[in-house]
N, C-alpha and C. Protein backbone atom coordinates (compact mmCIF):
# COMPACT_ATOMS: atom_id res chain seq x y z
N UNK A 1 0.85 -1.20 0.00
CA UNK A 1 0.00 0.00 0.00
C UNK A 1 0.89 1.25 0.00
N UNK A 2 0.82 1.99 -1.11
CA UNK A 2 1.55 3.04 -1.30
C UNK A 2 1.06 4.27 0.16
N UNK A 3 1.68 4.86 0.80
CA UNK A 3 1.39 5.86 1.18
C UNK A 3 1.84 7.31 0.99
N UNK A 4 1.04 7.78 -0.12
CA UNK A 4 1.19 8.92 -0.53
C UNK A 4 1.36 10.32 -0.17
N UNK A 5 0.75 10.47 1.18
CA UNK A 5 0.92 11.17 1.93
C UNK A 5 2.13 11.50 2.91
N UNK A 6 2.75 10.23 3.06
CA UNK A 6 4.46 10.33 3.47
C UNK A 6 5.33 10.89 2.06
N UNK A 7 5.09 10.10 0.96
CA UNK A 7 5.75 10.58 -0.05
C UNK A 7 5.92 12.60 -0.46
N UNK A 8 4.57 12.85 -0.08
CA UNK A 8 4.85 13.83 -0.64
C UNK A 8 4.89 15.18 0.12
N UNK A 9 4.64 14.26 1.47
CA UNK A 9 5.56 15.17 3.04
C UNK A 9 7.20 15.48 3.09
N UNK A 10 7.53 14.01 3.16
CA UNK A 10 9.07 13.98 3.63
C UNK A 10 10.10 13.92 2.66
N UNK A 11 9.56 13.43 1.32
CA UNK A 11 10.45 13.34 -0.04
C UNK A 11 10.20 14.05 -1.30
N UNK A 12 8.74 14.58 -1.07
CA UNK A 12 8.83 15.75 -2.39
C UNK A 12 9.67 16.95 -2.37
N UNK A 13 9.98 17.34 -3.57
CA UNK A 13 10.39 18.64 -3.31
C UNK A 13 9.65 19.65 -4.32
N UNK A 14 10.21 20.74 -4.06
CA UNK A 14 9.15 21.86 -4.43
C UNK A 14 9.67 22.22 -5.84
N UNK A 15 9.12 23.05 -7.11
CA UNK A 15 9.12 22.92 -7.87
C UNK A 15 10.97 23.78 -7.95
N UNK A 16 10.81 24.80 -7.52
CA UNK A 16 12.28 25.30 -7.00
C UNK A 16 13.44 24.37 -6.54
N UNK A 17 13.36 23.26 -5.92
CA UNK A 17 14.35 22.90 -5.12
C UNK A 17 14.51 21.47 -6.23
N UNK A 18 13.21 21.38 -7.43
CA UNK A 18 13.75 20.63 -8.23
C UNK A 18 14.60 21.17 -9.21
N UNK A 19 14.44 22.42 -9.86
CA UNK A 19 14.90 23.02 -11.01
C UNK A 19 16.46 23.29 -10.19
N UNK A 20 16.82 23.42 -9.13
CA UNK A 20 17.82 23.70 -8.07
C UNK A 20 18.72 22.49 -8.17
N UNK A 21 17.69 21.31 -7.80
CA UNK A 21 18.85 20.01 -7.93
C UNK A 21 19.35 19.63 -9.43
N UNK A 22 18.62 19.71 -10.21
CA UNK A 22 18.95 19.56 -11.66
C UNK A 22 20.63 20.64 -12.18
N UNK A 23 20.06 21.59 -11.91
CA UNK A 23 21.22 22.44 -12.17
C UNK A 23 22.57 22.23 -11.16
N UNK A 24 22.47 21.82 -9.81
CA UNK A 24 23.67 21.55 -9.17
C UNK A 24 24.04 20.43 -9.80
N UNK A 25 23.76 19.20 -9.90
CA UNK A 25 24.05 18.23 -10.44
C UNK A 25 24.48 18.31 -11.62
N UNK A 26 24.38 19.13 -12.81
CA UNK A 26 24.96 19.31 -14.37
C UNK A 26 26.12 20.10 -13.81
N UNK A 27 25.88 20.71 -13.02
CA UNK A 27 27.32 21.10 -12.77
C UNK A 27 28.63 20.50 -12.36
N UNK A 28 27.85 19.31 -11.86
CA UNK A 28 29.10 18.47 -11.51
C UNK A 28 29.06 17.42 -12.54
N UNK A 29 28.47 17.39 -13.81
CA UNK A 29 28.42 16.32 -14.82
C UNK A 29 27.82 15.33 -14.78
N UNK A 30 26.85 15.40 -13.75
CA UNK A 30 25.29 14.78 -13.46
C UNK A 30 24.31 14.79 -13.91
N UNK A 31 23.42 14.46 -13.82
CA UNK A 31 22.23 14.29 -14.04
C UNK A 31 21.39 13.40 -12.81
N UNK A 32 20.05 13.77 -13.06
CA UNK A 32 18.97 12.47 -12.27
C UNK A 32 19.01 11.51 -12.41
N UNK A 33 18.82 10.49 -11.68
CA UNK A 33 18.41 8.28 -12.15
C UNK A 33 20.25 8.50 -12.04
N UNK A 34 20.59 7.48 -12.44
CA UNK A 34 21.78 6.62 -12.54
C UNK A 34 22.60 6.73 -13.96
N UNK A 35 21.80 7.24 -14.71
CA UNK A 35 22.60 7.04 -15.98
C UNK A 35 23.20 8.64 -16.16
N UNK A 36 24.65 8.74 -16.07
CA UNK A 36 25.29 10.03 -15.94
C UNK A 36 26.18 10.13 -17.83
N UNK A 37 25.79 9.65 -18.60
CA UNK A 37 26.33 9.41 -20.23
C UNK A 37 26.37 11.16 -20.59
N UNK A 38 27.06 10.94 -21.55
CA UNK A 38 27.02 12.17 -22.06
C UNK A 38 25.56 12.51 -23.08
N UNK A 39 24.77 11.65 -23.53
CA UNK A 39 23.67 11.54 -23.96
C UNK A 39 22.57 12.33 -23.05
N UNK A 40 22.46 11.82 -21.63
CA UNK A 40 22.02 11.98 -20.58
C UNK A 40 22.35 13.40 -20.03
N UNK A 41 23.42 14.04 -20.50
CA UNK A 41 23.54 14.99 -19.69
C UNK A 41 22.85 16.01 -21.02
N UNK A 42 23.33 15.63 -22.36
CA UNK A 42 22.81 16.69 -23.07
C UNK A 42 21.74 16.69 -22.88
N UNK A 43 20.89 15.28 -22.86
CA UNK A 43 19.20 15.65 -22.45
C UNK A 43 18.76 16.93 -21.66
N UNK A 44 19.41 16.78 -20.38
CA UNK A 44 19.32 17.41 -19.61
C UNK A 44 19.67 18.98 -19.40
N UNK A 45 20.74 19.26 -20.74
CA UNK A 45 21.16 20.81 -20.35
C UNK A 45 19.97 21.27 -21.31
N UNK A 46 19.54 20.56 -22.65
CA UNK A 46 17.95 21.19 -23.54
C UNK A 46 17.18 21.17 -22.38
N UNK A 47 17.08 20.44 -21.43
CA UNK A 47 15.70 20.18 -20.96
C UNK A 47 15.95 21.53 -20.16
N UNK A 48 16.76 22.35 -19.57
CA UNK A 48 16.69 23.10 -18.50
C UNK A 48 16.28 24.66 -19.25
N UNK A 49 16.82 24.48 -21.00
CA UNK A 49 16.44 25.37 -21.79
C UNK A 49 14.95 25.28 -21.67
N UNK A 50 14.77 24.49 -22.15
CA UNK A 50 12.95 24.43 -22.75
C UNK A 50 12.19 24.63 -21.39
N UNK A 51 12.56 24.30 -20.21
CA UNK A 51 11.75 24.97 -19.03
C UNK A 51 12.19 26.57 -18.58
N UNK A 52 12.88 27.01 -18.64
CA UNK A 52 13.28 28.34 -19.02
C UNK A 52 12.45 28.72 -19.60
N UNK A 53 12.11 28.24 -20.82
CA UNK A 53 10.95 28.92 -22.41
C UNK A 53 9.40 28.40 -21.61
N UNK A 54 9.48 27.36 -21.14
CA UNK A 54 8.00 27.48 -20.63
C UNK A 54 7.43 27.96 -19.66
N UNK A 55 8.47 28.29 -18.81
CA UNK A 55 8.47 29.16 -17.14
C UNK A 55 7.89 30.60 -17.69
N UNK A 56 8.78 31.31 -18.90
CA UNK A 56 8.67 32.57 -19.46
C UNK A 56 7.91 32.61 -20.39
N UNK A 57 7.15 32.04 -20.99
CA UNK A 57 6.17 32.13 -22.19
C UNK A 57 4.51 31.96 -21.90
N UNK A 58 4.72 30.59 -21.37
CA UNK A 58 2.76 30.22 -20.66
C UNK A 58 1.91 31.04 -19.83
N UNK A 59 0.98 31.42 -20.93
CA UNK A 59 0.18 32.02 -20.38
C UNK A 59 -1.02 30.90 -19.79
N UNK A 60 -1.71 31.20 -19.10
CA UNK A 60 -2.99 30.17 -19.03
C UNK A 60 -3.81 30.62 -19.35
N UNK A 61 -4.80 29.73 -20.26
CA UNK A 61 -5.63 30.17 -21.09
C UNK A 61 -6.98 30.07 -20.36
N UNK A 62 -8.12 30.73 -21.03
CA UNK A 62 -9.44 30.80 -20.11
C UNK A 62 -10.26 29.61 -19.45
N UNK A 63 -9.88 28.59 -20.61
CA UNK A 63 -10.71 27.34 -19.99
C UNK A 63 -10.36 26.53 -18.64
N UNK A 64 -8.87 26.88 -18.47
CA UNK A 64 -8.33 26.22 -17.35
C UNK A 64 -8.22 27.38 -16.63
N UNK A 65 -8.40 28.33 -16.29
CA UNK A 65 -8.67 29.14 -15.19
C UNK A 65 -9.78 28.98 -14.57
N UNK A 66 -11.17 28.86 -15.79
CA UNK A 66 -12.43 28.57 -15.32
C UNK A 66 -12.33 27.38 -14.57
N UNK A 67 -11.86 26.18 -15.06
CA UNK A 67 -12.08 24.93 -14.51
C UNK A 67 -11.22 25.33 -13.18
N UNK A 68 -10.26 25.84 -12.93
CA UNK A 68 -9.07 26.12 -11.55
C UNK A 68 -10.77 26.49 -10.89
N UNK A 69 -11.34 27.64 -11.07
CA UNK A 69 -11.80 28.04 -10.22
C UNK A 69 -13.60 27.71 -9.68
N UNK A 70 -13.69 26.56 -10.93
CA UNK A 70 -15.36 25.66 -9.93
C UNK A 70 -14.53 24.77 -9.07
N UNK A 71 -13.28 24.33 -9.12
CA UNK A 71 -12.80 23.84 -7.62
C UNK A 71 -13.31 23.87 -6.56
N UNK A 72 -13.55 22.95 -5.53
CA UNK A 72 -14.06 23.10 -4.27
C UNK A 72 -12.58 22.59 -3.37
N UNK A 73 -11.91 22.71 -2.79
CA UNK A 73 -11.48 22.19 -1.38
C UNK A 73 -10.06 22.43 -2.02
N UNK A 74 -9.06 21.71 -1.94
CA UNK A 74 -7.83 21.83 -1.67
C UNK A 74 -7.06 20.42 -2.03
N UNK A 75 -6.25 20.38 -3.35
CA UNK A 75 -5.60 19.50 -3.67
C UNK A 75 -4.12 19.69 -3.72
N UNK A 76 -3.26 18.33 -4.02
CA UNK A 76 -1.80 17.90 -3.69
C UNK A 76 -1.23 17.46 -5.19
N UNK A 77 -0.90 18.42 -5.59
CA UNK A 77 -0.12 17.67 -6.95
C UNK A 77 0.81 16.93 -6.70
N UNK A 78 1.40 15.60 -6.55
CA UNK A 78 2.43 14.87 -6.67
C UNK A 78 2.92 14.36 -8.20
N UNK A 79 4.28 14.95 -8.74
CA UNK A 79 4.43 14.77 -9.77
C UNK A 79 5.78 13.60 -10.17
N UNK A 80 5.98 12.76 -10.76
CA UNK A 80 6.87 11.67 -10.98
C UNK A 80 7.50 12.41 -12.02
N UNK A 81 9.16 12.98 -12.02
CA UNK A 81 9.66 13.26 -13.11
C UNK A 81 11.20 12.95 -12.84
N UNK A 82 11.82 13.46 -14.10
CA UNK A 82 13.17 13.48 -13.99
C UNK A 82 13.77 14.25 -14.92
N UNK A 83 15.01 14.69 -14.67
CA UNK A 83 15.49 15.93 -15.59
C UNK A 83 15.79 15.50 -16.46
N UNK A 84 16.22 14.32 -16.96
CA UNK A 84 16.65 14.14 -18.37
C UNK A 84 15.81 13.95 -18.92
N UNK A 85 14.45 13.71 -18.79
CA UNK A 85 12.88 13.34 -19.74
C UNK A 85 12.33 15.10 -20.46
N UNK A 86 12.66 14.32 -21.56
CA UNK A 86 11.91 15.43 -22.71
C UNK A 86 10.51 16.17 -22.09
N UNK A 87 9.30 15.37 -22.15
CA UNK A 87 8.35 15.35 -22.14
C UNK A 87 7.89 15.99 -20.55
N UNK A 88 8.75 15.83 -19.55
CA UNK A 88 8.38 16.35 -18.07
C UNK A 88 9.41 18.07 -18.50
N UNK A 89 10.05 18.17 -19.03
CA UNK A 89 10.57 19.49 -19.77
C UNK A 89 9.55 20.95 -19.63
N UNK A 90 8.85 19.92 -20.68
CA UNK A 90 7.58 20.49 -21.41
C UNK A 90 6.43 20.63 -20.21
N UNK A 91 6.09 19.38 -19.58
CA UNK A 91 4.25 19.59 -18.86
C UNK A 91 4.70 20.08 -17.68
N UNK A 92 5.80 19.80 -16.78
CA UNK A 92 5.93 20.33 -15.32
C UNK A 92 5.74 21.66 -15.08
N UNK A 93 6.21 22.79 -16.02
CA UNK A 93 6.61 23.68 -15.57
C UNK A 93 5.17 24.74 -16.36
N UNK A 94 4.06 24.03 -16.84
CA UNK A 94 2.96 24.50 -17.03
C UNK A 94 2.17 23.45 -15.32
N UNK A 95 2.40 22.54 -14.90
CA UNK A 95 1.96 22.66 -13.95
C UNK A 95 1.98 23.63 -12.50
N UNK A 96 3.62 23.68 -12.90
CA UNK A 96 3.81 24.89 -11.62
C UNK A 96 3.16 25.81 -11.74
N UNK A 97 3.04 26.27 -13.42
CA UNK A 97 2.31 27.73 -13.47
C UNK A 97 0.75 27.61 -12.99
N UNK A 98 0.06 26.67 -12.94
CA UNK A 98 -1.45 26.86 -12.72
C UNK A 98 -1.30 26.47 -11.09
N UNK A 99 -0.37 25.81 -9.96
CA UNK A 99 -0.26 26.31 -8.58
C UNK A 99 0.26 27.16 -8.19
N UNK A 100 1.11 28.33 -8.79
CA UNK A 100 1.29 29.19 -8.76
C UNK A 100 0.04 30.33 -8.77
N UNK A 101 -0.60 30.19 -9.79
CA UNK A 101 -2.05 30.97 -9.90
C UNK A 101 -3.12 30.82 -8.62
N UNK A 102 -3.11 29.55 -8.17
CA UNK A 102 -3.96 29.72 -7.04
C UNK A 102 -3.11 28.58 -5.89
N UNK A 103 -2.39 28.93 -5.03
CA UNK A 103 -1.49 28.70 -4.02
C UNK A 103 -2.49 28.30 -2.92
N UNK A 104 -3.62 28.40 -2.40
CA UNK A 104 -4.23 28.62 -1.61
C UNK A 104 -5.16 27.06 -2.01
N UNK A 105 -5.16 26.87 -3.37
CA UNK A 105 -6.16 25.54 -3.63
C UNK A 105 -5.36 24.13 -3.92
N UNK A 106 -3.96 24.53 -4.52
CA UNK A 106 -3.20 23.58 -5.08
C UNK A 106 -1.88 23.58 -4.47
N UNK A 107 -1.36 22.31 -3.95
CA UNK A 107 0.51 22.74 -3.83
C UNK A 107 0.93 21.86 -5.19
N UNK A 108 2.41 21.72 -4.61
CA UNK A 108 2.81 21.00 -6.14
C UNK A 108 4.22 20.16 -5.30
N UNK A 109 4.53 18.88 -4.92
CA UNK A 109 5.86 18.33 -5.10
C UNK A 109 6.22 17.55 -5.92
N UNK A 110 7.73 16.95 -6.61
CA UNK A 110 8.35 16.38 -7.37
C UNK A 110 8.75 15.20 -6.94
N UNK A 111 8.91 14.03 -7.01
CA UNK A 111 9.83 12.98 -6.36
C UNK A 111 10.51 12.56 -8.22
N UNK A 112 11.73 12.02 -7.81
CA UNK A 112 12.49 11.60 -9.20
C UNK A 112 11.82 9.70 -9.19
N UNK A 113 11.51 9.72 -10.75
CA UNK A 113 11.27 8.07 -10.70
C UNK A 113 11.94 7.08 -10.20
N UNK A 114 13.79 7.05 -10.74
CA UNK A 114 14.42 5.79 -10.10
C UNK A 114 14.69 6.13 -9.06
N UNK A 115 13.98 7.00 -7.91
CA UNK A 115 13.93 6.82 -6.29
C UNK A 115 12.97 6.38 -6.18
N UNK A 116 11.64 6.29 -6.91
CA UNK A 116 10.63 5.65 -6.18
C UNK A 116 9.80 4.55 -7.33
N UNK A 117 10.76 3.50 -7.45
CA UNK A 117 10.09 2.71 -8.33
C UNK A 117 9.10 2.32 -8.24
N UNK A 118 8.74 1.82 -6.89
CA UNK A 118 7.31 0.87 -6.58
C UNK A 118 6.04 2.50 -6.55
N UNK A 119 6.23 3.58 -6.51
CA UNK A 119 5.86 3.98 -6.84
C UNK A 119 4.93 4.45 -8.67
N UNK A 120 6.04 4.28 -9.05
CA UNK A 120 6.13 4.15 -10.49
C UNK A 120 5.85 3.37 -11.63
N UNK A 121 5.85 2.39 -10.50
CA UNK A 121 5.17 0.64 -10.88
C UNK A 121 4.01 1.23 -10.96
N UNK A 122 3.22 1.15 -9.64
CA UNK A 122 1.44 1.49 -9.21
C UNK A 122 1.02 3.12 -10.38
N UNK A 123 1.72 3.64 -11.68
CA UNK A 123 1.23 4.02 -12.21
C UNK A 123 1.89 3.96 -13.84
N UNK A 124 1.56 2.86 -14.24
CA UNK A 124 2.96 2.77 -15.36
C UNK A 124 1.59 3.30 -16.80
N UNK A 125 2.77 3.11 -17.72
CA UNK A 125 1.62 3.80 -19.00
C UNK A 125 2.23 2.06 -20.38
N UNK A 126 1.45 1.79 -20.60
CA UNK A 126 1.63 0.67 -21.56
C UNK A 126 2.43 -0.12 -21.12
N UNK A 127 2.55 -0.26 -19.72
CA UNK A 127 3.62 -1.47 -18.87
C UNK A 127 5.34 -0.42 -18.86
N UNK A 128 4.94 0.58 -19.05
CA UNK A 128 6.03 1.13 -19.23
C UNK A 128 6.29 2.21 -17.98
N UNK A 129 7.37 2.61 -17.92
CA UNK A 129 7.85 3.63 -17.05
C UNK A 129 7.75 5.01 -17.01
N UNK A 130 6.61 5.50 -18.04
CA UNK A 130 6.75 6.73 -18.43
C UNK A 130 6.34 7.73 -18.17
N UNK A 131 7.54 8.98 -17.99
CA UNK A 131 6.84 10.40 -17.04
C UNK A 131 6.94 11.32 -17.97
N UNK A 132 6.38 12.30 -17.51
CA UNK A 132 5.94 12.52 -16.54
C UNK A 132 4.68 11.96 -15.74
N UNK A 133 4.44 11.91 -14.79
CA UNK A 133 2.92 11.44 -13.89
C UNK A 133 2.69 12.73 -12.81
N UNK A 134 1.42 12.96 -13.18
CA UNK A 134 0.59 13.94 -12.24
C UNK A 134 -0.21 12.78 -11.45
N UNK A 135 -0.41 13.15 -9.83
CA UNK A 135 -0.71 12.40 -9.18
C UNK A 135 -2.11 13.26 -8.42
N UNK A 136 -3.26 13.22 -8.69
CA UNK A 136 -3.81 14.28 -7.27
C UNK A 136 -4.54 13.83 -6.86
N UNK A 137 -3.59 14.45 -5.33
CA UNK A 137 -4.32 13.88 -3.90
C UNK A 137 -5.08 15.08 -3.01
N UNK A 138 -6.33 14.61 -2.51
CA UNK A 138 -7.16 15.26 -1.64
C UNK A 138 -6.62 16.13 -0.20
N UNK A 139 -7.29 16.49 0.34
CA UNK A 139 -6.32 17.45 1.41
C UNK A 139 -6.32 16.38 2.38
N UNK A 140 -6.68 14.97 2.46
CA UNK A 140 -6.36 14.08 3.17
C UNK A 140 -5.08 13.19 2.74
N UNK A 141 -4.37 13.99 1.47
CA UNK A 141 -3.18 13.53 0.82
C UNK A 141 -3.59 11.83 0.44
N UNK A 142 -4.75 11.36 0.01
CA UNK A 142 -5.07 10.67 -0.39
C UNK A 142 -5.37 10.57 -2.40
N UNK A 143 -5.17 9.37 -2.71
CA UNK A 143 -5.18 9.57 -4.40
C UNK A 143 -6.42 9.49 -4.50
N UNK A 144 -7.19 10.44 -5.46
CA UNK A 144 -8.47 10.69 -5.93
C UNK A 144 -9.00 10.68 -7.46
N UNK A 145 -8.18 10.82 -8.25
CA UNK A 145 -8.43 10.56 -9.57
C UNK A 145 -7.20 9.31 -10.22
N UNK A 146 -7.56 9.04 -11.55
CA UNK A 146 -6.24 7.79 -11.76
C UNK A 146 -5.57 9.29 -12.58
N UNK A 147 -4.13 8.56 -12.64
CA UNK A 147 -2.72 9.30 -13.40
C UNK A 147 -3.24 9.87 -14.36
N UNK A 148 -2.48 11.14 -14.26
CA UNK A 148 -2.17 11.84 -15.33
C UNK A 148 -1.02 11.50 -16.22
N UNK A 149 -0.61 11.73 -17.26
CA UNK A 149 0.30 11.74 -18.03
C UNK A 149 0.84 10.72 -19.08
N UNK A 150 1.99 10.45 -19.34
CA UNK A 150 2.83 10.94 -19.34
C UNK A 150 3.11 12.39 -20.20
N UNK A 151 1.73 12.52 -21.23
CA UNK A 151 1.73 13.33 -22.17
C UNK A 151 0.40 13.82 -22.86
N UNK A 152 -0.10 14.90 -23.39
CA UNK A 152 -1.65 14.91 -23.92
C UNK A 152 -1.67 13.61 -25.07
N UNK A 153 -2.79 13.51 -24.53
CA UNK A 153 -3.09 11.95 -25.69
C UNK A 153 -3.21 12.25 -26.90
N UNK A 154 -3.13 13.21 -27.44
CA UNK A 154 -3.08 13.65 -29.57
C UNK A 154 -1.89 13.12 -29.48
N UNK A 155 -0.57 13.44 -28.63
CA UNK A 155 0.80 13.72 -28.49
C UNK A 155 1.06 12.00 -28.50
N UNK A 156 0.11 11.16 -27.80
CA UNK A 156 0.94 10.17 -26.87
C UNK A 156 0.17 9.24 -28.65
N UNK A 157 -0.90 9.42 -29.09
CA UNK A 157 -1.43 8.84 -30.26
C UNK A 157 -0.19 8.53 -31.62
N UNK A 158 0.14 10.39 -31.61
CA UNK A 158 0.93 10.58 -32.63
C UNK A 158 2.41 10.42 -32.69
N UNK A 159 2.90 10.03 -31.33
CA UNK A 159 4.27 9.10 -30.87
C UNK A 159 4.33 7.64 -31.01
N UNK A 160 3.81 7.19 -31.22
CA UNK A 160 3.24 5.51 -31.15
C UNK A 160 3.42 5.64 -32.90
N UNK A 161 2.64 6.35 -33.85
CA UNK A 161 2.77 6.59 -35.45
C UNK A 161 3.95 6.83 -35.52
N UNK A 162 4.93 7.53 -34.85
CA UNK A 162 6.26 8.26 -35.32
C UNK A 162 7.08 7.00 -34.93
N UNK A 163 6.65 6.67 -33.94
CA UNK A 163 7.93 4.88 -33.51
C UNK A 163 7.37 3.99 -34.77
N UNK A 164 6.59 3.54 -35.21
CA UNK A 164 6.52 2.84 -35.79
C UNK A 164 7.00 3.34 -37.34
N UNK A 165 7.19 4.55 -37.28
CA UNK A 165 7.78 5.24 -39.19
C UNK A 165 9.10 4.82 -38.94
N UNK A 166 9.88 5.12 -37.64
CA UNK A 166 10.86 5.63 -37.50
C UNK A 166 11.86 5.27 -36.79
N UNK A 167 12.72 4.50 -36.92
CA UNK A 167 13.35 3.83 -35.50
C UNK A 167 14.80 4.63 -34.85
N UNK A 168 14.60 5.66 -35.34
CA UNK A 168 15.62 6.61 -35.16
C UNK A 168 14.54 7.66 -34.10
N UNK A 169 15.47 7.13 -32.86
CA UNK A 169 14.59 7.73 -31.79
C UNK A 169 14.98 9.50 -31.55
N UNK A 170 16.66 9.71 -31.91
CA UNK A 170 16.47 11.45 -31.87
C UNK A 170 15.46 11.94 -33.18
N UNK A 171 15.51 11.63 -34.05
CA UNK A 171 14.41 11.64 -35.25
C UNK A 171 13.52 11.97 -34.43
N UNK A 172 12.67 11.24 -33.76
CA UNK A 172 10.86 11.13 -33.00
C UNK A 172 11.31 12.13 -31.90
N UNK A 173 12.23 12.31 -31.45
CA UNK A 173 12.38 13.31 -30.31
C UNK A 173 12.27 14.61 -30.65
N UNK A 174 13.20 14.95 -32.00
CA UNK A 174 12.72 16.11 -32.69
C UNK A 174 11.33 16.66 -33.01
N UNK A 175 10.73 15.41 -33.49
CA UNK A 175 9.26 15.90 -33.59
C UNK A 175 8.18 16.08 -32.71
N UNK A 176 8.62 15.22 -30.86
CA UNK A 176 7.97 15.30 -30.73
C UNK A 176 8.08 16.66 -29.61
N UNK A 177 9.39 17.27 -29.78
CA UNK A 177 9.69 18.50 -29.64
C UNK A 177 9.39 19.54 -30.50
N UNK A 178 9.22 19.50 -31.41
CA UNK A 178 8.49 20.69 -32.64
C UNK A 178 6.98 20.53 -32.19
N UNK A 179 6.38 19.27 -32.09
CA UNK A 179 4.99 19.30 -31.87
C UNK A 179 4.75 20.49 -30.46
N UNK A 180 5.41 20.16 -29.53
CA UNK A 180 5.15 20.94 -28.47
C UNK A 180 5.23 22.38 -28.74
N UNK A 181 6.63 22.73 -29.41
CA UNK A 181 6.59 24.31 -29.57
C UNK A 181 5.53 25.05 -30.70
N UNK A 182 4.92 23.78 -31.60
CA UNK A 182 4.02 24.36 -31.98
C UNK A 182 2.96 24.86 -31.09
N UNK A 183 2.40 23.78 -30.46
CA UNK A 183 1.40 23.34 -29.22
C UNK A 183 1.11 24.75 -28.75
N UNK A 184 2.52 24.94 -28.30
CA UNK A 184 2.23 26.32 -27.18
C UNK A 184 1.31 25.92 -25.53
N UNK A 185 1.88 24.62 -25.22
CA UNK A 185 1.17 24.01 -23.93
C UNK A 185 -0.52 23.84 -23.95
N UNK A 186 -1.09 24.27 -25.15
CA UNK A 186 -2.89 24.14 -25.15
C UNK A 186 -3.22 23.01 -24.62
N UNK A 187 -2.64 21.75 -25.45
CA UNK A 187 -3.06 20.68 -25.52
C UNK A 187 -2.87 19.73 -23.69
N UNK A 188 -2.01 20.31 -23.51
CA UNK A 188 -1.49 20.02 -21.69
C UNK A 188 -2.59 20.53 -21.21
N UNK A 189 -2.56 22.60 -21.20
CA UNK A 189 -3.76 23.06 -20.63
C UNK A 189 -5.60 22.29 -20.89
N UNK A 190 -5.29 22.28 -21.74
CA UNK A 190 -6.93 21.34 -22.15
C UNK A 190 -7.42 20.20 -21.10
N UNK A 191 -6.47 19.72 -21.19
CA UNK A 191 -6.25 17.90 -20.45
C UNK A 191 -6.13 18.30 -19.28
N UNK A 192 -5.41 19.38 -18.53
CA UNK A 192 -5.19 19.60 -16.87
C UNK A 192 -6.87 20.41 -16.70
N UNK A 193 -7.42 20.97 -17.77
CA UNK A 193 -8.89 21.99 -17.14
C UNK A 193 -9.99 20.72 -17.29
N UNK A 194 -9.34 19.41 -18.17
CA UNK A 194 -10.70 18.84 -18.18
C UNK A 194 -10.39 17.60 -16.70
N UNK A 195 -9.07 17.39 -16.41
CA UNK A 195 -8.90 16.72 -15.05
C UNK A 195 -9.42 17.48 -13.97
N UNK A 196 -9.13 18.89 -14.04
CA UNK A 196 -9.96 19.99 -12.89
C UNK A 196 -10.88 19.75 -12.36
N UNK A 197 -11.66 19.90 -13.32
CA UNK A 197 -13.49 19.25 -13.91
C UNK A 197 -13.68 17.82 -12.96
N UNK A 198 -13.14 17.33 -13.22
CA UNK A 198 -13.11 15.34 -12.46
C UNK A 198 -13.29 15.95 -10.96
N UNK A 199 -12.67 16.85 -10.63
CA UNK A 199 -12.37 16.75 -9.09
C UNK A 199 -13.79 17.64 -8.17
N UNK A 200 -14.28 16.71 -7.51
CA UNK A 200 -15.69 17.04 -6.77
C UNK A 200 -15.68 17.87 -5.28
């Protein structure tokens, strides 16, 4: 029995003290998880770009403000990521921005996946390992809806078409990095105002 509510007491961290560990760690030629490659680290110095661009660009759009605000009570974002993942790049740092907007209804912590596998297990995506994962829990830090993520489903549809064109995985990474900067986070925002909606 997972207890989620320890997790995201004593081992989350805050969206700051993640963007904090990421950057101390490249400094010492690190990265998150175990795999420290030079592959791994370049992941990781784009990825700190592209949250930079989404920290400074996202606006939130009307539908997910509306949905932020028929909210009733007080929820716990627990989010499964890691700095070298493309795709948590991109959705985390539009999550921070909508607990940022209302602080008072939403918090937000991070735990890294290969610290909490059995965690990661109890929410996998096609038997797979894949994050990002939005987790939200009630103000009894209890889980109340199933997982979010790893990605908006047009995105997660039209990745599955691109693996199968393409077995050249920086190839599909490119695109499925152009898809996003086309995106402009809508397709995230859409999917987080219609999860809003779920919550009673």
């Amino acid at each position: 029995m997972i207890n989620y509510g320890n997790i995201f007491d004593n081992e989350g961290l805050s969206y700051t003290a993640y963007r904090e560990l990421v950057n101390q760690l490249l400094a010492e030629g690190k990265t998150t998880g175990p795999d420290h490659s030079e592959a791994m680290l370049h992941y990781t110095k784009m990825n700190v770009q592209r949250m930079n661009r989404v920290d400074k660009t996202t606006v939130l759009g009307n539908d997910l403000l509306e949905a932020m605000a028929k909210v009733k009570g007080k929820y716990h974002f627990l989010v499964i990521s890691e700095g070298w993942c493309g795709d948590a790049a991109q959705i985390v740092p539009v999550i921070n921005k909508l607990v940022e907007h209302a602080p008072d209804q939403f918090d937000l912590k991070l735990v890294l996946r290969d610290q909490h596998l059995e965690l990661i297990d109890a929410h996998l995506t096609n038997n797979g390992r894949a994050i990002p994962v939005l987790l939200v829990l009630n103000e009894q830090k209890e889980l109340v809806l199933p997982k979010w993520g790893p990605r908006p489903q047009v995105l997660q549809d039209l990745l599955m078409q691109w693996k199968k064109e393409n077995s050249d995985m920086m190839l599909v990474a490119e695109q499925l990095h152009g898809w996003y900067a086309k995106d402009k986070t809508q397709s995230t925002q859409a999917e987080l105002a219609k999860l809003l909606a779920d919550l009673k």
